[in-house]
C-alpha atoms as a PDB file:
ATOM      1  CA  UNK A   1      65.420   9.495 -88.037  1.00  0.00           C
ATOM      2  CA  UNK A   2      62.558   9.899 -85.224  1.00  0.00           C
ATOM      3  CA  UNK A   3      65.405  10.914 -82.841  1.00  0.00           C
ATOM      4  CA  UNK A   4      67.197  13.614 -84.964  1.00  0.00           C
ATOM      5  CA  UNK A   5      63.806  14.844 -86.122  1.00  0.00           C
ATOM      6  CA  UNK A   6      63.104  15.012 -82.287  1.00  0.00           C
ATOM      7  CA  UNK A   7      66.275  17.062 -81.524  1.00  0.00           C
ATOM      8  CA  UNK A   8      65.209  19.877 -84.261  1.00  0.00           C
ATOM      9  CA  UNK A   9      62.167  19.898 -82.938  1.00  0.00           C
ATOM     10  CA  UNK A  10      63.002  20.415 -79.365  1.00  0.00           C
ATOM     11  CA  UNK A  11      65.481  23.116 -80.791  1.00  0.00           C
ATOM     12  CA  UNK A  12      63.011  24.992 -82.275  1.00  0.00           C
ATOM     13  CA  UNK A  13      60.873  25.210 -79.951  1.00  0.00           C
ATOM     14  CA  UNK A  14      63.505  26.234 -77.250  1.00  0.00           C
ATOM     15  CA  UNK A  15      64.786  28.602 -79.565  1.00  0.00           C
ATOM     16  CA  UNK A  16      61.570  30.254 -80.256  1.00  0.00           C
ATOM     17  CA  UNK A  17      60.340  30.655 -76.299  1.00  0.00           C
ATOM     18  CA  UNK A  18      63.389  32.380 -75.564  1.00  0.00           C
ATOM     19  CA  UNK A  19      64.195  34.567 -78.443  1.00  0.00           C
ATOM     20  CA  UNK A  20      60.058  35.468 -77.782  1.00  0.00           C
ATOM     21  CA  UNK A  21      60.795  36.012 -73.651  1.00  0.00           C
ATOM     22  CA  UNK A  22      62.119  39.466 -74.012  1.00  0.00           C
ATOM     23  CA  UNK A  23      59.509  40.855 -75.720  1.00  0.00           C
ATOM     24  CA  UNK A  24      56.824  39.243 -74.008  1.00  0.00           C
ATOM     25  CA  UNK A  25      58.060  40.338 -70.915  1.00  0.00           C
ATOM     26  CA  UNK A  26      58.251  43.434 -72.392  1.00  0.00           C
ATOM     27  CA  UNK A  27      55.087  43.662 -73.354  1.00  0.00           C
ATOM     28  CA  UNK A  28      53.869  42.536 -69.877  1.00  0.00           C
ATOM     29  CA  UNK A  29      56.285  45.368 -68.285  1.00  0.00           C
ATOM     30  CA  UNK A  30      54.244  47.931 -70.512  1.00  0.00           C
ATOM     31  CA  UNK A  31      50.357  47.071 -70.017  1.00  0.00           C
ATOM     32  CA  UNK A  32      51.188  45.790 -66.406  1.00  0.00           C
ATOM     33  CA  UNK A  33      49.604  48.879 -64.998  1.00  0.00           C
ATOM     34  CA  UNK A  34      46.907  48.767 -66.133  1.00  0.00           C
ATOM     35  CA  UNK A  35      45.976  44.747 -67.816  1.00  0.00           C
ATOM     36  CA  UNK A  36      44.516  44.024 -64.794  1.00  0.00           C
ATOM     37  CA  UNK A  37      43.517  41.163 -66.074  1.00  0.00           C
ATOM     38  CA  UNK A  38      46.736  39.726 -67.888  1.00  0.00           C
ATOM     39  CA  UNK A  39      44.867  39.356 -71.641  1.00  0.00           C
ATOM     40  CA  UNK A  40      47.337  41.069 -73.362  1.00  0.00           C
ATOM     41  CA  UNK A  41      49.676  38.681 -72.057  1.00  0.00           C
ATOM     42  CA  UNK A  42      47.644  36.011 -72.320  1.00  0.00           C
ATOM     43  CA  UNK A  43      46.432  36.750 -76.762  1.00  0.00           C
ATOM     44  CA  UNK A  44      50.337  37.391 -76.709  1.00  0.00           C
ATOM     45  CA  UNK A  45      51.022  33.625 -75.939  1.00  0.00           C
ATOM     46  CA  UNK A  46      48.039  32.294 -77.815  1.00  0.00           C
ATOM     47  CA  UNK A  47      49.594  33.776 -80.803  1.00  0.00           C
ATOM     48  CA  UNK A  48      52.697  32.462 -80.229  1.00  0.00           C
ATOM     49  CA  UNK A  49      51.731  29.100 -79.178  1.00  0.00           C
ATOM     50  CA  UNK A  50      49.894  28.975 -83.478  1.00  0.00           C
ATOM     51  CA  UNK A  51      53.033  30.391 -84.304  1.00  0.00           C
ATOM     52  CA  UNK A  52      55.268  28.104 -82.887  1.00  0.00           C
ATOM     53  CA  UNK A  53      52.466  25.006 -83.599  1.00  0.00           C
ATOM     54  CA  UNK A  54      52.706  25.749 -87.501  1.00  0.00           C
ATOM     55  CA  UNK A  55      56.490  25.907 -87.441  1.00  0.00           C
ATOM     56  CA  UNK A  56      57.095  22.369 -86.724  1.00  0.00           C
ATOM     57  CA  UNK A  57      55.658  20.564 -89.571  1.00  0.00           C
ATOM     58  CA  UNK A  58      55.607  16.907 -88.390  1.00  0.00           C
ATOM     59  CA  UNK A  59      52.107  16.666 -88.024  1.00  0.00           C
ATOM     60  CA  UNK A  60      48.598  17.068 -89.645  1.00  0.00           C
ATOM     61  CA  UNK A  61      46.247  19.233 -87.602  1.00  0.00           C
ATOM     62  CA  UNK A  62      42.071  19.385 -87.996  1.00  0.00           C
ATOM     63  CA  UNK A  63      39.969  21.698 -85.507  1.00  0.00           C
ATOM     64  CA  UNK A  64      36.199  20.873 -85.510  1.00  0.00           C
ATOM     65  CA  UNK A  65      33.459  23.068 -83.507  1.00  0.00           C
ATOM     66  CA  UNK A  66      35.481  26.083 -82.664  1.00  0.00           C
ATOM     67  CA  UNK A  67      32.397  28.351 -82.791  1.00  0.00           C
ATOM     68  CA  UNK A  68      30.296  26.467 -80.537  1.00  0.00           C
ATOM     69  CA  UNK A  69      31.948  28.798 -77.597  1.00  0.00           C
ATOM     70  CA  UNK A  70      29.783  31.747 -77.965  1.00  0.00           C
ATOM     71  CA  UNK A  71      31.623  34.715 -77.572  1.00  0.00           C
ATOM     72  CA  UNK A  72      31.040  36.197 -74.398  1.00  0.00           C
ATOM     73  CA  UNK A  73      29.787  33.456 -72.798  1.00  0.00           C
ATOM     74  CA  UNK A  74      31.932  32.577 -69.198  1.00  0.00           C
ATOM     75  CA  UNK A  75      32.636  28.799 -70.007  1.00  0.00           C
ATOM     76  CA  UNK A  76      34.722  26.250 -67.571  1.00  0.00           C
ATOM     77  CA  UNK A  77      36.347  24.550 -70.117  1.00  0.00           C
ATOM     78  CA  UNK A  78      37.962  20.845 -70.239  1.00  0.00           C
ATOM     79  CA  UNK A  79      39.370  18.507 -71.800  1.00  0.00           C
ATOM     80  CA  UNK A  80      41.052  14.855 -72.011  1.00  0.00           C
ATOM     81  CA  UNK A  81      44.899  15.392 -71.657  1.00  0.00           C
ATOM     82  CA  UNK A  82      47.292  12.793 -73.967  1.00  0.00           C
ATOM     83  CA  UNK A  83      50.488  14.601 -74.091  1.00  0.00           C
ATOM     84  CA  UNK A  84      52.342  17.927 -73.500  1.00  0.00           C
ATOM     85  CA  UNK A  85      51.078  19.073 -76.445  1.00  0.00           C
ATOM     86  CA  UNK A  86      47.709  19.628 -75.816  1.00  0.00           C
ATOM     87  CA  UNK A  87      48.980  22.755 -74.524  1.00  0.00           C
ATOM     88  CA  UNK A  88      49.695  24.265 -77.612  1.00  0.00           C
ATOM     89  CA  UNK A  89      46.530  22.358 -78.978  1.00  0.00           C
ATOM     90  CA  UNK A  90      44.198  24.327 -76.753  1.00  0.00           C
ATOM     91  CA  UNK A  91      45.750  27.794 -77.737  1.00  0.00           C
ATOM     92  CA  UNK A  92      45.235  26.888 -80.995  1.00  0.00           C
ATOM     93  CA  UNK A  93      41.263  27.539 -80.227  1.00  0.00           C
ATOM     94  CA  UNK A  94      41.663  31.196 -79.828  1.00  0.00           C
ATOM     95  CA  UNK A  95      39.782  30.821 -76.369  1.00  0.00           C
ATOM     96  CA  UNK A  96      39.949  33.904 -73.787  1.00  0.00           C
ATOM     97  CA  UNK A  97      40.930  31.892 -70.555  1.00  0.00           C
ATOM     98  CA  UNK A  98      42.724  31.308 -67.535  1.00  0.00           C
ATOM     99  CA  UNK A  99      44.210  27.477 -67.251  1.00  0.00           C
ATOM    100  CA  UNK A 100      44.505  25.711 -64.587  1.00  0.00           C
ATOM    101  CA  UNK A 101      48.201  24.648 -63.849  1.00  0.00           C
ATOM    102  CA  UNK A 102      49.930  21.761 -61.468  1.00  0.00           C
ATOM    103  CA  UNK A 103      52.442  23.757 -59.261  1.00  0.00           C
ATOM    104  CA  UNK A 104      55.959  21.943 -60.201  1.00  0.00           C
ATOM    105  CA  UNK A 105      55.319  24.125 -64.023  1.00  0.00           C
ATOM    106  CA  UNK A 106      56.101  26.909 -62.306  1.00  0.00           C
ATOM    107  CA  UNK A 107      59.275  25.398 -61.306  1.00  0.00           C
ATOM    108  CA  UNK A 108      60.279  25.458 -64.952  1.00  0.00           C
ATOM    109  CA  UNK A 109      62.306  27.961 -66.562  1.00  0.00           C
ATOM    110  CA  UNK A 110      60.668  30.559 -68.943  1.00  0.00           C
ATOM    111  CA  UNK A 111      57.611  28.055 -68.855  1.00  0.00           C
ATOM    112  CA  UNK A 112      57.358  28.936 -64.841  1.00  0.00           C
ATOM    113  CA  UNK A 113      58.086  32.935 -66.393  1.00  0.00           C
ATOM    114  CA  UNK A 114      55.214  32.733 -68.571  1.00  0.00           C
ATOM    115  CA  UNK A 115      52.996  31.225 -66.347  1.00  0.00           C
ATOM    116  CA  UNK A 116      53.012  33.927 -63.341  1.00  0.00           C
ATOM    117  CA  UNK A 117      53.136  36.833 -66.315  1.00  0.00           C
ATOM    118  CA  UNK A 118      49.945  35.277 -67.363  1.00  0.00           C
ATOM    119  CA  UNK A 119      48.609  35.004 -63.972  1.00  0.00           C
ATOM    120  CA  UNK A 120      47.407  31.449 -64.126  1.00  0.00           C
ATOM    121  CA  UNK A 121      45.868  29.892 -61.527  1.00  0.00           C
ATOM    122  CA  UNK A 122      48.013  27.307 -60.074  1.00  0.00           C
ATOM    123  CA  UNK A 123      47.499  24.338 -57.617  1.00  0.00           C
ATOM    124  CA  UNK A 124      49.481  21.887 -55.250  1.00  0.00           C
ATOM    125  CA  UNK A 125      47.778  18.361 -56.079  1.00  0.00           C
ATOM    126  CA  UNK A 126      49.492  17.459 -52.977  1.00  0.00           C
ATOM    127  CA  UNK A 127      48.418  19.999 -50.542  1.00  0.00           C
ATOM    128  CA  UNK A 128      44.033  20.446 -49.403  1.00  0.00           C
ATOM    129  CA  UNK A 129      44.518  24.202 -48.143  1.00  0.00           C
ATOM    130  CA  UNK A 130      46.383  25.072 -52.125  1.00  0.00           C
ATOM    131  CA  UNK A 131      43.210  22.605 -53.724  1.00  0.00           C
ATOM    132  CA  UNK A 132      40.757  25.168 -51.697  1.00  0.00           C
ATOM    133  CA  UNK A 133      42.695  28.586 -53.283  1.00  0.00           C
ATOM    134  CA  UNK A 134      42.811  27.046 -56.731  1.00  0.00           C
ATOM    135  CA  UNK A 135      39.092  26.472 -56.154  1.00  0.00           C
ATOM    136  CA  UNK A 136      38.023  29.877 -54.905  1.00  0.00           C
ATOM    137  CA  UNK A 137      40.821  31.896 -57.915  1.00  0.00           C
ATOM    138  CA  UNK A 138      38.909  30.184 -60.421  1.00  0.00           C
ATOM    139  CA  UNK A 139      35.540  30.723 -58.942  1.00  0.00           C
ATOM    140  CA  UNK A 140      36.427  34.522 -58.890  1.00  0.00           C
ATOM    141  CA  UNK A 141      37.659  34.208 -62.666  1.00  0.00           C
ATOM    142  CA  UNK A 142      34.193  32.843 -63.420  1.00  0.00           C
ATOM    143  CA  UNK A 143      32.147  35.510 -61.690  1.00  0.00           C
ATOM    144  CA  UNK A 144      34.366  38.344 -63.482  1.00  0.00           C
ATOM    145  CA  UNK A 145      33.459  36.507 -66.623  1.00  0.00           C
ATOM    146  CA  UNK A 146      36.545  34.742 -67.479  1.00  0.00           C
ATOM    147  CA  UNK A 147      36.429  31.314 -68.422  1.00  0.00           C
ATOM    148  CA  UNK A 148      38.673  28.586 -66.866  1.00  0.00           C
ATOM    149  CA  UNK A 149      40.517  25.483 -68.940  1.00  0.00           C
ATOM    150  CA  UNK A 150      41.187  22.264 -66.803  1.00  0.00           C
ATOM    151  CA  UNK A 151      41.905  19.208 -67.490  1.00  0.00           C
ATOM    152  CA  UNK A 152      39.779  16.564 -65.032  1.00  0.00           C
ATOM    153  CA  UNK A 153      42.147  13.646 -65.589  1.00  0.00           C
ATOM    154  CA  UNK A 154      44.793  15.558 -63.692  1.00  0.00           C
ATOM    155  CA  UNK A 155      47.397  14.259 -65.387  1.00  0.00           C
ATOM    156  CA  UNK A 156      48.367  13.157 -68.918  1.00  0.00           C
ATOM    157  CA  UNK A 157      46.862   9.198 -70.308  1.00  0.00           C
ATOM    158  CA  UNK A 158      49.111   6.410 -70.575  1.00  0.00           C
ATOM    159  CA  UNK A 159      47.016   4.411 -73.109  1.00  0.00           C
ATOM    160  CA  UNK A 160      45.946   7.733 -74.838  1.00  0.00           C
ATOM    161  CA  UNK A 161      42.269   6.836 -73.409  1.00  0.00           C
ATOM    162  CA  UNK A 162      39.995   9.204 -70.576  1.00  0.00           C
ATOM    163  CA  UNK A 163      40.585   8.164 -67.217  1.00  0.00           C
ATOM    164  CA  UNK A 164      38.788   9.188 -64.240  1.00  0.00           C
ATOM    165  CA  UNK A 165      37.832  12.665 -64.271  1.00  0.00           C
ATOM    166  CA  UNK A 166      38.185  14.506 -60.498  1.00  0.00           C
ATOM    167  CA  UNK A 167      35.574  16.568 -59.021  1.00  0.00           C
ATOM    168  CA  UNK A 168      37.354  20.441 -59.257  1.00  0.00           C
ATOM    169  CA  UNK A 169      36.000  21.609 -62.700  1.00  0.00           C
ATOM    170  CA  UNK A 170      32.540  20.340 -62.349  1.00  0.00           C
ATOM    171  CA  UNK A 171      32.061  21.686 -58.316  1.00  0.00           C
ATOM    172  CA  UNK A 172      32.856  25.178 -60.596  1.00  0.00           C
ATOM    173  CA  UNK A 173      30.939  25.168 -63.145  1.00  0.00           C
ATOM    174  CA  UNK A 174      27.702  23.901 -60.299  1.00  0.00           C
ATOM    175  CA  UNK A 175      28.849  26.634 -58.143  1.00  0.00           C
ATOM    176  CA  UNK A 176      29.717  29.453 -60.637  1.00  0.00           C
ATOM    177  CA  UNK A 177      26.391  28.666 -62.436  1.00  0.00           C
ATOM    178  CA  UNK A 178      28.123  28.410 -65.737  1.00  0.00           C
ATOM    179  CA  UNK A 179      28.243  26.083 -68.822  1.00  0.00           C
ATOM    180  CA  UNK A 180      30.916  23.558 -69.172  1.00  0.00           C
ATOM    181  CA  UNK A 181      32.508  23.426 -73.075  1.00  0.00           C
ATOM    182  CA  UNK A 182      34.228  19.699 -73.330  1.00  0.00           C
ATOM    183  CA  UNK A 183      36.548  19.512 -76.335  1.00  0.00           C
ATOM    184  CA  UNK A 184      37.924  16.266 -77.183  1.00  0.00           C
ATOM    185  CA  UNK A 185      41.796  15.912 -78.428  1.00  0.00           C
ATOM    186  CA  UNK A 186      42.678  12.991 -80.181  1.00  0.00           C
ATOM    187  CA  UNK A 187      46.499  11.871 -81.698  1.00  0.00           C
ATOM    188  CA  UNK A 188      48.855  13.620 -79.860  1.00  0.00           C
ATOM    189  CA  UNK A 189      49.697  10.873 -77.508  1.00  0.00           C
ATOM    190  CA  UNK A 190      50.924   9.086 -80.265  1.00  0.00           C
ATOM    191  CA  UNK A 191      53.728  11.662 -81.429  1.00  0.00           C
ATOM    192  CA  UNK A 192      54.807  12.697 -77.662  1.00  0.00           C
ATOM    193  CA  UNK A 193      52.997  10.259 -75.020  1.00  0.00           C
ATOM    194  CA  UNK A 194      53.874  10.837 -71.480  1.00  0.00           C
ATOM    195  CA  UNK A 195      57.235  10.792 -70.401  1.00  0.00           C
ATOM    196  CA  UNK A 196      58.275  10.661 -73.888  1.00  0.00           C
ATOM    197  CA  UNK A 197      60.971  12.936 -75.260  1.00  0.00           C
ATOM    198  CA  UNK A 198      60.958  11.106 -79.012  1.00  0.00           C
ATOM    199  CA  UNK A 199      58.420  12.447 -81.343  1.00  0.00           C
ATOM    200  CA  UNK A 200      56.454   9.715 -83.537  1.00  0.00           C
ATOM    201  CA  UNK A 201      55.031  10.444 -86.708  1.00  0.00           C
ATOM    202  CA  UNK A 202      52.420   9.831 -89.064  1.00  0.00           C
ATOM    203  CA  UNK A 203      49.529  10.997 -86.622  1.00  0.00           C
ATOM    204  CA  UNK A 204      46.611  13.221 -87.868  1.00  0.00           C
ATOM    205  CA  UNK A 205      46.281  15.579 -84.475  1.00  0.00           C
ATOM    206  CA  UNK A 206      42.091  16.271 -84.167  1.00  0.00           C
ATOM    207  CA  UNK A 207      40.664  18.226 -81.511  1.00  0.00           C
ATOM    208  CA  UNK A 208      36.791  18.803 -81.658  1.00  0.00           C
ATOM    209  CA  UNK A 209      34.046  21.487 -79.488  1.00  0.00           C
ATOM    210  CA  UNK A 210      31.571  19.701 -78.488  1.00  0.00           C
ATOM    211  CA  UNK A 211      28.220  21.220 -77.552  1.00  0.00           C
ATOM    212  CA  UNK A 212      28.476  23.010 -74.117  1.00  0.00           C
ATOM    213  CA  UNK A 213      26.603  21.353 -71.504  1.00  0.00           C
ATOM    214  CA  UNK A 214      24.314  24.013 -69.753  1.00  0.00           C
ATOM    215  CA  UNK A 215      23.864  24.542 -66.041  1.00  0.00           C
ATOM    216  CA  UNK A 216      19.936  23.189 -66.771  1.00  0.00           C
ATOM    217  CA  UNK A 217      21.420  20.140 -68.510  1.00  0.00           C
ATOM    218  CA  UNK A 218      23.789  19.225 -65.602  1.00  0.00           C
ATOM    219  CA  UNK A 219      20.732  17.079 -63.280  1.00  0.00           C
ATOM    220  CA  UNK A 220      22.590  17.183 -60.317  1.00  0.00           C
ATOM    221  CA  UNK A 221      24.615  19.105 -58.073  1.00  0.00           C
ATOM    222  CA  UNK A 222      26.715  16.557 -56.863  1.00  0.00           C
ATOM    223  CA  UNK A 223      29.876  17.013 -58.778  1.00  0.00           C
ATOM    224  CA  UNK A 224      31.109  13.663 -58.476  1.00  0.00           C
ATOM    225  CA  UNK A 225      28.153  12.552 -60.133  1.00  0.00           C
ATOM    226  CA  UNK A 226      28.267  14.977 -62.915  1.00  0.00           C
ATOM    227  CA  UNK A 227      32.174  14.101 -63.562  1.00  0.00           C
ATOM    228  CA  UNK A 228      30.934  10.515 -64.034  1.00  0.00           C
ATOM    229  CA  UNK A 229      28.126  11.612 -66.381  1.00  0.00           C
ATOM    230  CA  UNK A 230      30.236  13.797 -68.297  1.00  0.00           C
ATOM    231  CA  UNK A 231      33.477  11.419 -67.983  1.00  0.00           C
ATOM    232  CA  UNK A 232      31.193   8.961 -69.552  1.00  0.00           C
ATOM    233  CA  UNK A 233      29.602  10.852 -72.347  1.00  0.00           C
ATOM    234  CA  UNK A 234      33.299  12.267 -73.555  1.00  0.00           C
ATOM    235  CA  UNK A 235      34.568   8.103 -73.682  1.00  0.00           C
ATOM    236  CA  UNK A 236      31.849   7.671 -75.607  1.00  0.00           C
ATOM    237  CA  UNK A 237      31.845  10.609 -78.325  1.00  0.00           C
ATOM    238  CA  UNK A 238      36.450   9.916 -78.252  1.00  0.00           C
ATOM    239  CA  UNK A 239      35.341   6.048 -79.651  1.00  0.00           C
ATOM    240  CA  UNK A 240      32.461   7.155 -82.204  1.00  0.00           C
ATOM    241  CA  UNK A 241      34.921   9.597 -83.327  1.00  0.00           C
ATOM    242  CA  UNK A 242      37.770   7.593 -83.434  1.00  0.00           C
ATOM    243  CA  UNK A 243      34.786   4.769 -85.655  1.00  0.00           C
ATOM    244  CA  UNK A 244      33.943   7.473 -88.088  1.00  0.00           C
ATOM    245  CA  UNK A 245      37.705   8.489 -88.506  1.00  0.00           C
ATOM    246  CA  UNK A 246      38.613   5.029 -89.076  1.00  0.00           C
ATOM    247  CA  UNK A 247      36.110   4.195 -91.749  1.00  0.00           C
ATOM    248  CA  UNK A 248      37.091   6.915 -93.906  1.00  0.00           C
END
């Protein structure tokens, strides 16, 4: 059963990014003049990312502390990464933002499309000189008071735990002078983990706002020091949540 509900699932969501495509590029090809910015295009996907999140009803969804992001506060966001679809998690916040992207998604058909219509800031893990313009994009983002979304692991977890957070996000947010918003997902490494194509079930999907951390709060400006801090405090908050959760 997992496996046919997995190809209907995959369907629909194929089906819905390219029957969308046209029109968003559409769209795109209209304010493109002058959405210097991309939000159109970016509210465009957000909205279709809840659109296309409600359609597939395999999974129970709960969103805690959306309106600790003050509106109009510049934020470098993160957030553990579990599975693929934390993407469509994260849009599900309603959060004006650029994300961060590896480079091989742009490689991807429509995904790759949607990406560069966005104007996403993209990076090369691989390559030091792509890691510096990734750095300095996102830096300007911040300064024109846009907010940035990374996740610090890098990468999605295996064991659905926070691994090592790198330095990137929290060098911004010392640099940029800006608040970092953590927001904690929780269950969707157990319906697509990483590498997975099969979709479990039974999962309750949370994802939770914490309380941003202010540029006062951060201590240090070593940002190797404040990923550990941070790193650390995020562990700690996933296992009292995942307690409380429990107990019920």
């Amino acid at each position: 059963m997992d496996i046919i509900k997995s190809l209907i699932v995959w369907l629909i969501g194929i089906c819905f990014l390219l029957i969308l495509f046209p029109l968003t590029f559409l769209v795109w090809l209209l304010v493109l003049p002058f959405d210097r910015e991309r939000s159109v295009t970016h509210w465009l996907l957000v909205y279709q990312g809840l659109i296309l999140w409600h359609l597939i009803p395999i999974w129970r969804t709960k969103i805690e502390g959306r309106e600790k992001a003050v509106r109009g506060t510049t934020y470098v966001i993160i957030s553990n990464h579990q599975s693929i679809l934390d993407i469509l998690l994260i849009n599900c916040l309603r959060y004006k933002f650029k994300w961060l992207s590896k480079i091989e998604n742009v490689k991807v058909p429509v995904l790759g499309w949607y990406l560069r219509m966005a104007d996403y800031i993209t990076v090369d893990r691989g390559n030091e000189e792509s890691k510096t313009e990734m750095l300095e994009k996102s830096y300007s983002c911040l300064k024109r008071r846009i907010s940035v979304m990374i996740f610090p692991e890098g990468t999605r977890s295996m064991d659905k735990e926070i691994g090592f957070y790198k330095r990137g996000a929290f060098q911004l947010a010392i640099q940029a002078d800006v608040p970092i918003l953590p927001v904690l997902i929780d269950g969707t490494g157990g319906i697509l983990p990483k590498h997975g194509l099969v979709f479990g079930s039974g999962h309750q999907i949370s994802i939770r706002v914490l309380d941003p951390i202010l540029p006062v709060s951060f201590l240090t400006a070593n940002p190797d020091e404040l990923a550990q801090r941070i790193s650390s405090m995020m562990k700690k908050e996933l296992a009292e949540f995942r307690s409380k959760r429990d107990s019920l």
